[in-house]
C-alpha atoms as a PDB file:
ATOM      1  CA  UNK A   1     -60.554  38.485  26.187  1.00  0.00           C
ATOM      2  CA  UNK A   2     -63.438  36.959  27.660  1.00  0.00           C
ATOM      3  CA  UNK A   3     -62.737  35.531  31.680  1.00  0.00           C
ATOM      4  CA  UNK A   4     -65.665  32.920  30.405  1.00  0.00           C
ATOM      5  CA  UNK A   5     -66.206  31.349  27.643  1.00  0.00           C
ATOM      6  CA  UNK A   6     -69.408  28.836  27.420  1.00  0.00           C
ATOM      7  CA  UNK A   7     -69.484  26.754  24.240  1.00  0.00           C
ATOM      8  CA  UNK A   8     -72.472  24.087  23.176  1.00  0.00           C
ATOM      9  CA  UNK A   9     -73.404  22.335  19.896  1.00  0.00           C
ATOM     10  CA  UNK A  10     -75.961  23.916  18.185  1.00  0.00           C
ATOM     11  CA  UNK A  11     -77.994  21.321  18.133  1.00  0.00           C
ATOM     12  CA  UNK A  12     -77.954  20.473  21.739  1.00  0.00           C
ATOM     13  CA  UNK A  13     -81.454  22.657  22.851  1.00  0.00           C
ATOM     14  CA  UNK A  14     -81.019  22.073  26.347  1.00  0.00           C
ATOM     15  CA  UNK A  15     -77.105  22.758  26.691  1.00  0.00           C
ATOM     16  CA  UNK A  16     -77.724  26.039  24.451  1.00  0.00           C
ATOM     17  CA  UNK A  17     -80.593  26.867  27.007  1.00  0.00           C
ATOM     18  CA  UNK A  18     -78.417  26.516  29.792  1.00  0.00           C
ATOM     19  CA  UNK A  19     -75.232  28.225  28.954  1.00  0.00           C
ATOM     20  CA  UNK A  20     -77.405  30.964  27.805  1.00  0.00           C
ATOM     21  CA  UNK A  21     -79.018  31.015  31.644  1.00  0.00           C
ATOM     22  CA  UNK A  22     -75.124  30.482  32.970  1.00  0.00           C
ATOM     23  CA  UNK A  23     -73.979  33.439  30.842  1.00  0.00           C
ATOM     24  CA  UNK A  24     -76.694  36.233  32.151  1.00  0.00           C
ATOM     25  CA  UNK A  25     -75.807  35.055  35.557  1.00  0.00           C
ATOM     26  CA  UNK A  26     -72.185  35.920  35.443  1.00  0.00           C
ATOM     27  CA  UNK A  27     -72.474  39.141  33.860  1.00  0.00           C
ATOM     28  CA  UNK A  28     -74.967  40.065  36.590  1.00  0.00           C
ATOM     29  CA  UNK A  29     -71.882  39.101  38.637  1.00  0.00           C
ATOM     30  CA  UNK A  30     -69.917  41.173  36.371  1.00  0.00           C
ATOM     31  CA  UNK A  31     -68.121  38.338  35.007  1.00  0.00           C
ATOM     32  CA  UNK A  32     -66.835  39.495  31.259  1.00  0.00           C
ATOM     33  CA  UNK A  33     -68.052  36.115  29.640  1.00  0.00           C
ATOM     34  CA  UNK A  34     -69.193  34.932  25.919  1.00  0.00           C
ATOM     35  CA  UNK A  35     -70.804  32.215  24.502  1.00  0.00           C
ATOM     36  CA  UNK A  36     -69.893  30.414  21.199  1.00  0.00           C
ATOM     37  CA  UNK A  37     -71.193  27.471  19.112  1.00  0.00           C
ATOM     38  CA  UNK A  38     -69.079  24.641  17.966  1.00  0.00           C
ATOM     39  CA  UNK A  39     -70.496  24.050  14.910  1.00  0.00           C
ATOM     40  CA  UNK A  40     -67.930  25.856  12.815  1.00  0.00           C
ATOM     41  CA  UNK A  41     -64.883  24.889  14.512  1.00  0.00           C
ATOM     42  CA  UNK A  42     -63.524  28.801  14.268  1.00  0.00           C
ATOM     43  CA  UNK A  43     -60.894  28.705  16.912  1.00  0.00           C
ATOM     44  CA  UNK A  44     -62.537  31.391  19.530  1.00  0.00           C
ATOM     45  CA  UNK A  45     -60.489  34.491  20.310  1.00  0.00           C
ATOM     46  CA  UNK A  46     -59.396  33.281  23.981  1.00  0.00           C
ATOM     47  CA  UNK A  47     -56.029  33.461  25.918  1.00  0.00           C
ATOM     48  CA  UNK A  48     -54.533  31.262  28.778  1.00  0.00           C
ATOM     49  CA  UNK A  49     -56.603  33.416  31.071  1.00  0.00           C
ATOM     50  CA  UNK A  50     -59.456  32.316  29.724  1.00  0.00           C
ATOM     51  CA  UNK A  51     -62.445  29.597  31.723  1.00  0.00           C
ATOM     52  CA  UNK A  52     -63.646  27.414  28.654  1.00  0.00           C
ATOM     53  CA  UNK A  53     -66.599  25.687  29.688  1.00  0.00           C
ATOM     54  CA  UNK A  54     -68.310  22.811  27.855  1.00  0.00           C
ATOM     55  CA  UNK A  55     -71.991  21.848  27.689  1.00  0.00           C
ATOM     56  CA  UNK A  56     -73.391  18.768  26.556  1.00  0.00           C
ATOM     57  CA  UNK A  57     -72.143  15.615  26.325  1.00  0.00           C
ATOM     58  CA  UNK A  58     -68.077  13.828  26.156  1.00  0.00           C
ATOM     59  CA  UNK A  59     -68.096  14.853  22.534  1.00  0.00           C
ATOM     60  CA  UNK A  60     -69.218  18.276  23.205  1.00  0.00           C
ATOM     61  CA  UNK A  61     -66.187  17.936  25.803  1.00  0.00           C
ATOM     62  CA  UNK A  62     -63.566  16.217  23.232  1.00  0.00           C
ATOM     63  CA  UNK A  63     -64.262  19.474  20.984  1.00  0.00           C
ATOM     64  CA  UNK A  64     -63.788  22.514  24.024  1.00  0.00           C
ATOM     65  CA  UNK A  65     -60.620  20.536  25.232  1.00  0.00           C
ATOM     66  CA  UNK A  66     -59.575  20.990  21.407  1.00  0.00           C
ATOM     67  CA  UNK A  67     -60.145  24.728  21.753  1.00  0.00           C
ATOM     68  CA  UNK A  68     -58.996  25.398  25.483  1.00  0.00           C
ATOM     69  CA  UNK A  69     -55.424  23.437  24.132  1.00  0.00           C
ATOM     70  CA  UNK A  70     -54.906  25.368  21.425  1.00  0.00           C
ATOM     71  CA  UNK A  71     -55.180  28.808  23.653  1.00  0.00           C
ATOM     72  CA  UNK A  72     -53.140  27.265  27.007  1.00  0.00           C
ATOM     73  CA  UNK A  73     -56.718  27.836  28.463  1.00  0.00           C
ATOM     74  CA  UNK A  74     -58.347  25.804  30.966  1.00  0.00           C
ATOM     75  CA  UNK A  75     -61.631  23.395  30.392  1.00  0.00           C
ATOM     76  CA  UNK A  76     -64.361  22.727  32.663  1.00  0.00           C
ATOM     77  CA  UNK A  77     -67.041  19.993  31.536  1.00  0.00           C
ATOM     78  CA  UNK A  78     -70.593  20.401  32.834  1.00  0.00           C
ATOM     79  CA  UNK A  79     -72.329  17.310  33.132  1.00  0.00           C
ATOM     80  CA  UNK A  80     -74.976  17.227  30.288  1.00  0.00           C
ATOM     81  CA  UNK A  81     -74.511  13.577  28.677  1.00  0.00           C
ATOM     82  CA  UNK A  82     -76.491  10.625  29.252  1.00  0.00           C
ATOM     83  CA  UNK A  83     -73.450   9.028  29.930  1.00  0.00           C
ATOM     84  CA  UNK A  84     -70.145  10.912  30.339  1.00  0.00           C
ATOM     85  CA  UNK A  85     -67.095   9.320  32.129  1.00  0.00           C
ATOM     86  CA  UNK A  86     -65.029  12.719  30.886  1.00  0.00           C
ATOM     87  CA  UNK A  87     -67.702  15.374  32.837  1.00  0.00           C
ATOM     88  CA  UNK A  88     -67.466  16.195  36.486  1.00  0.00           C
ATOM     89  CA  UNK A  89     -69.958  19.231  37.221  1.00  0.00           C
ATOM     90  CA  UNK A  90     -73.476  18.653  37.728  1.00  0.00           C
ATOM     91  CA  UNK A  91     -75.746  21.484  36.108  1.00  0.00           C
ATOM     92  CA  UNK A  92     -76.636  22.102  39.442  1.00  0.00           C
ATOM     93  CA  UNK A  93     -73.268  23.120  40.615  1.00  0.00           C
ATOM     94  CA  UNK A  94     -71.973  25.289  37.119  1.00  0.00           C
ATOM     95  CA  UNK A  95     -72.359  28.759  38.616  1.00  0.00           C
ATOM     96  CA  UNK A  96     -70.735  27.764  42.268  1.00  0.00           C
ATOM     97  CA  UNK A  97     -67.665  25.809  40.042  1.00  0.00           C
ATOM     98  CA  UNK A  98     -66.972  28.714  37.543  1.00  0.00           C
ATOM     99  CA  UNK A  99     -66.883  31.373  40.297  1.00  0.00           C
ATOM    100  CA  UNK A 100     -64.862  29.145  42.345  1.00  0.00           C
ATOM    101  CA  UNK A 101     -62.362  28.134  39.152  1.00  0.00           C
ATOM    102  CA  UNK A 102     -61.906  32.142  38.253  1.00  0.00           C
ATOM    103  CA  UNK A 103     -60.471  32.382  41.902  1.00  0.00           C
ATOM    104  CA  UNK A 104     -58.954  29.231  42.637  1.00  0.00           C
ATOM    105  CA  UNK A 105     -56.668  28.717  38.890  1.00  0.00           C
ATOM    106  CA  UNK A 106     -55.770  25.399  39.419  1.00  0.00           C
ATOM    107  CA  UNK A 107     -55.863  22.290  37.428  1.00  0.00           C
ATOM    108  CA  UNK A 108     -55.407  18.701  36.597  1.00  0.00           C
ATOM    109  CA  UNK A 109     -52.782  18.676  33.512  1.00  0.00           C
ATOM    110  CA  UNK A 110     -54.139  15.698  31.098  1.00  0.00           C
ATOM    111  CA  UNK A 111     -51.704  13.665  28.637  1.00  0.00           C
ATOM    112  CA  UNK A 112     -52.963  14.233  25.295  1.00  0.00           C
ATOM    113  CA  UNK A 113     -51.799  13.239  21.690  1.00  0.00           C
ATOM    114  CA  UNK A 114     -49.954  14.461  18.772  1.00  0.00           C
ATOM    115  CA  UNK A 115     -50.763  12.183  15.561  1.00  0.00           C
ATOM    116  CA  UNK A 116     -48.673  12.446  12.171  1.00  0.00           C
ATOM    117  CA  UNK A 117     -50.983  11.472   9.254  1.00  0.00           C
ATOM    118  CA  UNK A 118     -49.670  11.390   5.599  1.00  0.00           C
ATOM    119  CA  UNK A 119     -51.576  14.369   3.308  1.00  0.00           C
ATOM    120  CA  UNK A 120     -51.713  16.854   6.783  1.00  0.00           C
ATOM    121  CA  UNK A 121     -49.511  19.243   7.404  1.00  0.00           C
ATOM    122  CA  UNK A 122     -49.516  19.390  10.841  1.00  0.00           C
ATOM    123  CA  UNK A 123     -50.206  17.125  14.128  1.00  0.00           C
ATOM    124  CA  UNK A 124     -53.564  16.317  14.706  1.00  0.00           C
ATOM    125  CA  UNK A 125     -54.511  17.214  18.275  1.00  0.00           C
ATOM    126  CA  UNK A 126     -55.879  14.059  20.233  1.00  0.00           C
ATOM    127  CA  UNK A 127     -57.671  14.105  23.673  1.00  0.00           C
ATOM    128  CA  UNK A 128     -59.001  10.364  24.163  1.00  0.00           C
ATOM    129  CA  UNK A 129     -57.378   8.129  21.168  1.00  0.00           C
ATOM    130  CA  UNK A 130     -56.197   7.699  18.252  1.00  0.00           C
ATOM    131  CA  UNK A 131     -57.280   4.554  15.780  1.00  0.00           C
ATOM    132  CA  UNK A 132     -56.421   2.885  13.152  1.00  0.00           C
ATOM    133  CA  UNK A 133     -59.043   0.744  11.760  1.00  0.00           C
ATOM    134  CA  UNK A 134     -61.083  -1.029   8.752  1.00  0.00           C
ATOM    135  CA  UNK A 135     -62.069   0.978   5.724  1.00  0.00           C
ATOM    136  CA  UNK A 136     -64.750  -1.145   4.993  1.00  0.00           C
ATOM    137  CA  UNK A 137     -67.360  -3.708   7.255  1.00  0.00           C
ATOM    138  CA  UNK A 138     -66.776  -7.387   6.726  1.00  0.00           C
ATOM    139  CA  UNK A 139     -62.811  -6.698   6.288  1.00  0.00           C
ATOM    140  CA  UNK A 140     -59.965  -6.842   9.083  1.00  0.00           C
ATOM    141  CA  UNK A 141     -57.162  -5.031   8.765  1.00  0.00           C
ATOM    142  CA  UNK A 142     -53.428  -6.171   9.085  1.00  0.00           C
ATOM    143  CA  UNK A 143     -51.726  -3.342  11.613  1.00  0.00           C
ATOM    144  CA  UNK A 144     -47.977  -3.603  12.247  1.00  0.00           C
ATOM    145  CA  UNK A 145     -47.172  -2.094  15.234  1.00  0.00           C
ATOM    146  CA  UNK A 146     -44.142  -0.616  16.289  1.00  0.00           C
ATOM    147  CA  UNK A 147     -43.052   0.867  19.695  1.00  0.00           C
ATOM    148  CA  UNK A 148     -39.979   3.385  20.052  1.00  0.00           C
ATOM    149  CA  UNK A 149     -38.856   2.297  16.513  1.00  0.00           C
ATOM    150  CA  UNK A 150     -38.541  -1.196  17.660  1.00  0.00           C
ATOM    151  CA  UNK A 151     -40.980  -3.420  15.983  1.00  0.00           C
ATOM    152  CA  UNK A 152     -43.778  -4.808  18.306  1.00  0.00           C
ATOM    153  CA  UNK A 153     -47.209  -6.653  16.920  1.00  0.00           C
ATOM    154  CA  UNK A 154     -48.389  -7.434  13.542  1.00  0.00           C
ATOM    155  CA  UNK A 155     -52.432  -7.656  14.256  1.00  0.00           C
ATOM    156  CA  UNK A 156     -55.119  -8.471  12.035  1.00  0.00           C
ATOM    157  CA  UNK A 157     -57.867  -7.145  13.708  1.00  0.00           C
ATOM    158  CA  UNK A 158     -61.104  -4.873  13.348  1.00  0.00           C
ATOM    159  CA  UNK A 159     -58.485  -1.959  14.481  1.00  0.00           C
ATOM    160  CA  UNK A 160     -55.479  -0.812  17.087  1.00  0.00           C
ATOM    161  CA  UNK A 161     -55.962   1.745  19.067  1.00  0.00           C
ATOM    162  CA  UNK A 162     -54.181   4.146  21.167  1.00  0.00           C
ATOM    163  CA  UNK A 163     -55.426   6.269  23.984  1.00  0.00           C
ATOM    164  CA  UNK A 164     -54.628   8.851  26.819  1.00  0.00           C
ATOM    165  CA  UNK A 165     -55.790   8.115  30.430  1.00  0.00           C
ATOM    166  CA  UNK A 166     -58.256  10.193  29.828  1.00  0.00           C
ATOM    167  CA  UNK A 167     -60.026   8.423  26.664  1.00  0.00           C
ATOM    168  CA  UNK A 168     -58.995   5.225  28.351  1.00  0.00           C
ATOM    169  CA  UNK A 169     -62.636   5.063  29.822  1.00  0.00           C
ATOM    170  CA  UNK A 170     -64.171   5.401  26.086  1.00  0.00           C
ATOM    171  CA  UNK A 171     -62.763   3.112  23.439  1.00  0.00           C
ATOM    172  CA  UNK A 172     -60.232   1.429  24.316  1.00  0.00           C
ATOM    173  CA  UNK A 173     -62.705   0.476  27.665  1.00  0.00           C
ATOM    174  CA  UNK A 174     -65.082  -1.248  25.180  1.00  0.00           C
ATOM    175  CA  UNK A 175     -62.625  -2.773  23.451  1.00  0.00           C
ATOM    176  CA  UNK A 176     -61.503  -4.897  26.797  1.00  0.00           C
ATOM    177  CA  UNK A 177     -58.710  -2.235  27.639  1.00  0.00           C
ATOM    178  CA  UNK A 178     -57.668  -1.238  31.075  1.00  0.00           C
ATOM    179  CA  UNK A 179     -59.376   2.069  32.908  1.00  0.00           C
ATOM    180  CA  UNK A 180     -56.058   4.442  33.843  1.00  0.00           C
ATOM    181  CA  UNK A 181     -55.559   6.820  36.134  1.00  0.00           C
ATOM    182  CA  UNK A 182     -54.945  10.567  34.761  1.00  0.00           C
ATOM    183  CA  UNK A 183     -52.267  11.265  36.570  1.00  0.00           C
ATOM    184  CA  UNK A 184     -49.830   8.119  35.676  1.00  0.00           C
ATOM    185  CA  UNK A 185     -49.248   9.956  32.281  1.00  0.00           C
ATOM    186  CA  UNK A 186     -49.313   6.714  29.909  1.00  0.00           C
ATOM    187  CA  UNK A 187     -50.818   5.550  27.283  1.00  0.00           C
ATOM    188  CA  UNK A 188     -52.655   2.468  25.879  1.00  0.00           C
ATOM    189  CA  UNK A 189     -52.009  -0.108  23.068  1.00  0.00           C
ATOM    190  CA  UNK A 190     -54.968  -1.677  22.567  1.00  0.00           C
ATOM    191  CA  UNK A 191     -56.121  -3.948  19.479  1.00  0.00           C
ATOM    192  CA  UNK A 192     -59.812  -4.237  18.638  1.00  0.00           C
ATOM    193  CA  UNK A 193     -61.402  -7.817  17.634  1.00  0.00           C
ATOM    194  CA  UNK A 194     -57.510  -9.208  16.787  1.00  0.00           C
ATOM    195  CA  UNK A 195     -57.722 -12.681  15.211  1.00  0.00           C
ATOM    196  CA  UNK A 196     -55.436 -15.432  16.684  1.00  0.00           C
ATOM    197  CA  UNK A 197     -53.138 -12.894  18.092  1.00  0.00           C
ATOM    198  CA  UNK A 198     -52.862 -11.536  21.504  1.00  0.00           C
ATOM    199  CA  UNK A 199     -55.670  -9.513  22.876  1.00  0.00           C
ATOM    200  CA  UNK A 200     -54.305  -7.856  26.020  1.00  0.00           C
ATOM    201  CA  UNK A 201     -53.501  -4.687  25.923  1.00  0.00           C
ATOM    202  CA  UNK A 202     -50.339  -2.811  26.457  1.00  0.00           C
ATOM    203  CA  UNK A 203     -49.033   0.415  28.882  1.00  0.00           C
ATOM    204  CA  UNK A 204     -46.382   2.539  27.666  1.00  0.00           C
ATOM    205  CA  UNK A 205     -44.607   5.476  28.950  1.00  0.00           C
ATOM    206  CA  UNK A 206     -46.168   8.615  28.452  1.00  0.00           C
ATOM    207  CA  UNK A 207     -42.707   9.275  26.343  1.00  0.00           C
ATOM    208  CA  UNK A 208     -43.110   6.597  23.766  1.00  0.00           C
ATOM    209  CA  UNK A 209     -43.553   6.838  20.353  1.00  0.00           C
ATOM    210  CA  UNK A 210     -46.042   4.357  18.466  1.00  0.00           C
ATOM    211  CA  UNK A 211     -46.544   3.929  15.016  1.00  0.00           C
ATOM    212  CA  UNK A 212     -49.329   2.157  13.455  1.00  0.00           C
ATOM    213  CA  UNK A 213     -48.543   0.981   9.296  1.00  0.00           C
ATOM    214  CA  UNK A 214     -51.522  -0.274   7.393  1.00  0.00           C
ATOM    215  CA  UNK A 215     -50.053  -3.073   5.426  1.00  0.00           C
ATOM    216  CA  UNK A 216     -51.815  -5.124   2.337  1.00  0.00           C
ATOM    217  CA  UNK A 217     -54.980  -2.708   2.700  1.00  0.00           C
ATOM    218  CA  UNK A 218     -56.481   0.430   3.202  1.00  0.00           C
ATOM    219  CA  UNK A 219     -57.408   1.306   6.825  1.00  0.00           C
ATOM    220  CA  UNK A 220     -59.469   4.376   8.369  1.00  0.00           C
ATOM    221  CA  UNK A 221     -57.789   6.949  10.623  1.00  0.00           C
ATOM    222  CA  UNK A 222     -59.956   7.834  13.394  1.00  0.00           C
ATOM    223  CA  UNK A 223     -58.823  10.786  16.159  1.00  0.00           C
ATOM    224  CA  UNK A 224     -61.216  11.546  19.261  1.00  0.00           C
ATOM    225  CA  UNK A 225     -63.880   9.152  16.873  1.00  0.00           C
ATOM    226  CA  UNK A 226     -63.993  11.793  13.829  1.00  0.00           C
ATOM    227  CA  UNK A 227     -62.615   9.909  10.659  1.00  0.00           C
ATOM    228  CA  UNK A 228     -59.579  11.830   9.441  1.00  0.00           C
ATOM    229  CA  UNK A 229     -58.060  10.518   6.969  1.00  0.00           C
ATOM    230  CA  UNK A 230     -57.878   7.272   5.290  1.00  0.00           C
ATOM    231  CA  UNK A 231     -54.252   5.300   4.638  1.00  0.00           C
ATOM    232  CA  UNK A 232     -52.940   3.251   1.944  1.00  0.00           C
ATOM    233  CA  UNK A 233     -51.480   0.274   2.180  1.00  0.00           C
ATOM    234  CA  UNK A 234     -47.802   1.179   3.695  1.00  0.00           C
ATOM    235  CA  UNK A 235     -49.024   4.009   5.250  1.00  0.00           C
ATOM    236  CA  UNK A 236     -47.895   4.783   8.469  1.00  0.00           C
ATOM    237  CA  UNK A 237     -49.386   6.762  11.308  1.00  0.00           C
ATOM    238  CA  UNK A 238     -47.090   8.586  14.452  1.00  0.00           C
ATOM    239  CA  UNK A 239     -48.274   8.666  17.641  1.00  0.00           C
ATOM    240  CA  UNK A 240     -46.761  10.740  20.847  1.00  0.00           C
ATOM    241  CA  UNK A 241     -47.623  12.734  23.591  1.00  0.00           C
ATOM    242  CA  UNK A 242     -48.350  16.413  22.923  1.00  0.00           C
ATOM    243  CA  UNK A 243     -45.967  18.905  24.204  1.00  0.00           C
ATOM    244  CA  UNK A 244     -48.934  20.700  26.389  1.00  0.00           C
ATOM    245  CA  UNK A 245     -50.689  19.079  28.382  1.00  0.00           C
ATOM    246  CA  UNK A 246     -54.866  19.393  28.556  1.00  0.00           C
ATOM    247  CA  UNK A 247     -55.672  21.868  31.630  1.00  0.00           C
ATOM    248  CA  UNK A 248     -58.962  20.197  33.028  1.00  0.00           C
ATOM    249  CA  UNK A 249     -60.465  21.740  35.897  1.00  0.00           C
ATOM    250  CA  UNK A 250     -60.651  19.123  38.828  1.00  0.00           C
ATOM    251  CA  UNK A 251     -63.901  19.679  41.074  1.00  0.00           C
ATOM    252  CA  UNK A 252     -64.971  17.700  43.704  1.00  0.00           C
ATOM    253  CA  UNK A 253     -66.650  15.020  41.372  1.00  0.00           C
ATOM    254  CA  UNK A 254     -63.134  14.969  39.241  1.00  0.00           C
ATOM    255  CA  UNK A 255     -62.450  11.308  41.265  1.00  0.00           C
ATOM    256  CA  UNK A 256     -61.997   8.595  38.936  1.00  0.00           C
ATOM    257  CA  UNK A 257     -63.360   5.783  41.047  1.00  0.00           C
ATOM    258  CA  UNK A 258     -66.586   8.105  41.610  1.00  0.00           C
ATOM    259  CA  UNK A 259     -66.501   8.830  37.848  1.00  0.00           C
ATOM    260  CA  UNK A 260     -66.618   5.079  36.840  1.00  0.00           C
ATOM    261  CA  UNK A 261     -68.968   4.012  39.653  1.00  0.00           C
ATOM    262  CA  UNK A 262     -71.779   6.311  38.266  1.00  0.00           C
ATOM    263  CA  UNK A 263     -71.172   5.751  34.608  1.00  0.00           C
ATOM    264  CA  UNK A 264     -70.971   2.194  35.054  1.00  0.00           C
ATOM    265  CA  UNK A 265     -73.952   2.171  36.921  1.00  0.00           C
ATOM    266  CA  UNK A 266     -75.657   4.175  34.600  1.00  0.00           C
ATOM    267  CA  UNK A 267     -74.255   2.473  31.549  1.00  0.00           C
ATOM    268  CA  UNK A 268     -76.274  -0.609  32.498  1.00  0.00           C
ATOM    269  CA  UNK A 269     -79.457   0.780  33.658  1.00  0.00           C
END
């Protein structure tokens, strides 16, 4: 198994170019590493020992979190987004942060998601939120919400959402939701647009269970922003936390104040 494994989107140039310049350096350093594309979503043949590292941009992230969970390896995002409140290594830094990560084997353990859709037959894996929202423009959709079995919210809205700490600053931030800290272990009920209902969102214990039921139409399933799956009306969708957590890499950048000063700043440039 590979100590290193760098992973880009094929169509990403200048992340390709880069791992490919990262990966000849740590084989000079006799470092057994391997690069892979993402395209084809082949799980990698890695082990908990192994470094993933991501290049590109939060979705390039979203994807090598996906494949570093599945193994029990850890995931180290390099900084190659225009904007990415999930990426803490600066391409500047990638060789002095993956030598220092292969000695030091910490890391930061992130919340993430399980999600039960009707017509899979397994959990999807989520990393920054799951949503349930409109199958079609011009429509709301009427979401009945319901926390630990007990019923909660009926919105009609654009869509509900429900994210990690760690997708906190993506979605559910546009959508008016609070930024949380990664290591509080919540998550975060947020609607999106609601129509003469309340608009605040809502934290819950990292151990709750949500469930989100499309009710007099059909409403699109959305996990980590790839559409999955699309429910009929009376569909439900169940939401808790993942048995294993994410293992992120924490550098020196890893702050979340820090994090959301930059992006922020950058974000309205």
């Amino acid at each position: 198994m590979p100590q290193v494994l760098l992973v880009a989107f094929s169509n990403r140039d200048d992340a390709v170019a880069l791992a490919a310049s990262i990966l000849e350096q740590l084989r000079a350093k006799s470092v057994s590493a391997e690069f892979s594309l993402l395209d084809d979503e082949v799980q990698p043949n890695i082990d908990d020992r192994t470094l993933v590292v991501s290049f590109g941009g939060d979705g390039t992230f979203l994807r090598a979190a996906r494949v570093a969970h599945t193994a029990g390896a850890r995931v180290l995002g390099v900084e190659l987004g225009k904007l990415g409140f999930l990426l803490n290594t600066p391409v500047a830094d990638v060789l002095d942060e993956v030598l220092h990560a292969l000695v030091d084997e910490s890391f930061e353990p992130r919340l993430a998601l399980s999600v039960r859709i009707p017509g899979l037959n397994e959990d999807a894996f989520a990393f920054n939120e799951v949503v349930v929202e409109r199958a079609r423009n011009g429509q709301m959709v009427r979401v009945q919400t319901f926390v630990d079995e007990d019923e909660y919210l009926l919105y009609s809205a654009d869509g509900v959402l429900v994210a990690t700490p760690t997708g906190s600053t993506g979605y559910n931030f546009s959508a008016g939701g609070p930024v949380i800290a990664n290591e509080l272990g919540v998550m975060v009920l947020t609607p999106i647009a609601p129509h003469f209902t309340i608009d605040r969102s809502v934290v819950l214990a990292g151990n709750s269970i949500v469930k989100l039921t499309a009710m007099d139409k059909s409403a699109a399933v959305l996990v980590d922003g790839r559409e999955t799956a699309i429910l009929s009306p009376g569909d439900s969708v169940v939401v808790r936390r993942n048995d294993t957590p994410v293992r992120v890499v924490a550098t020196r950048n890893s702050e979340l104040v820090n994090r959301l000063r930059k992006g922020l700043r950058e974000g309205h440039a």
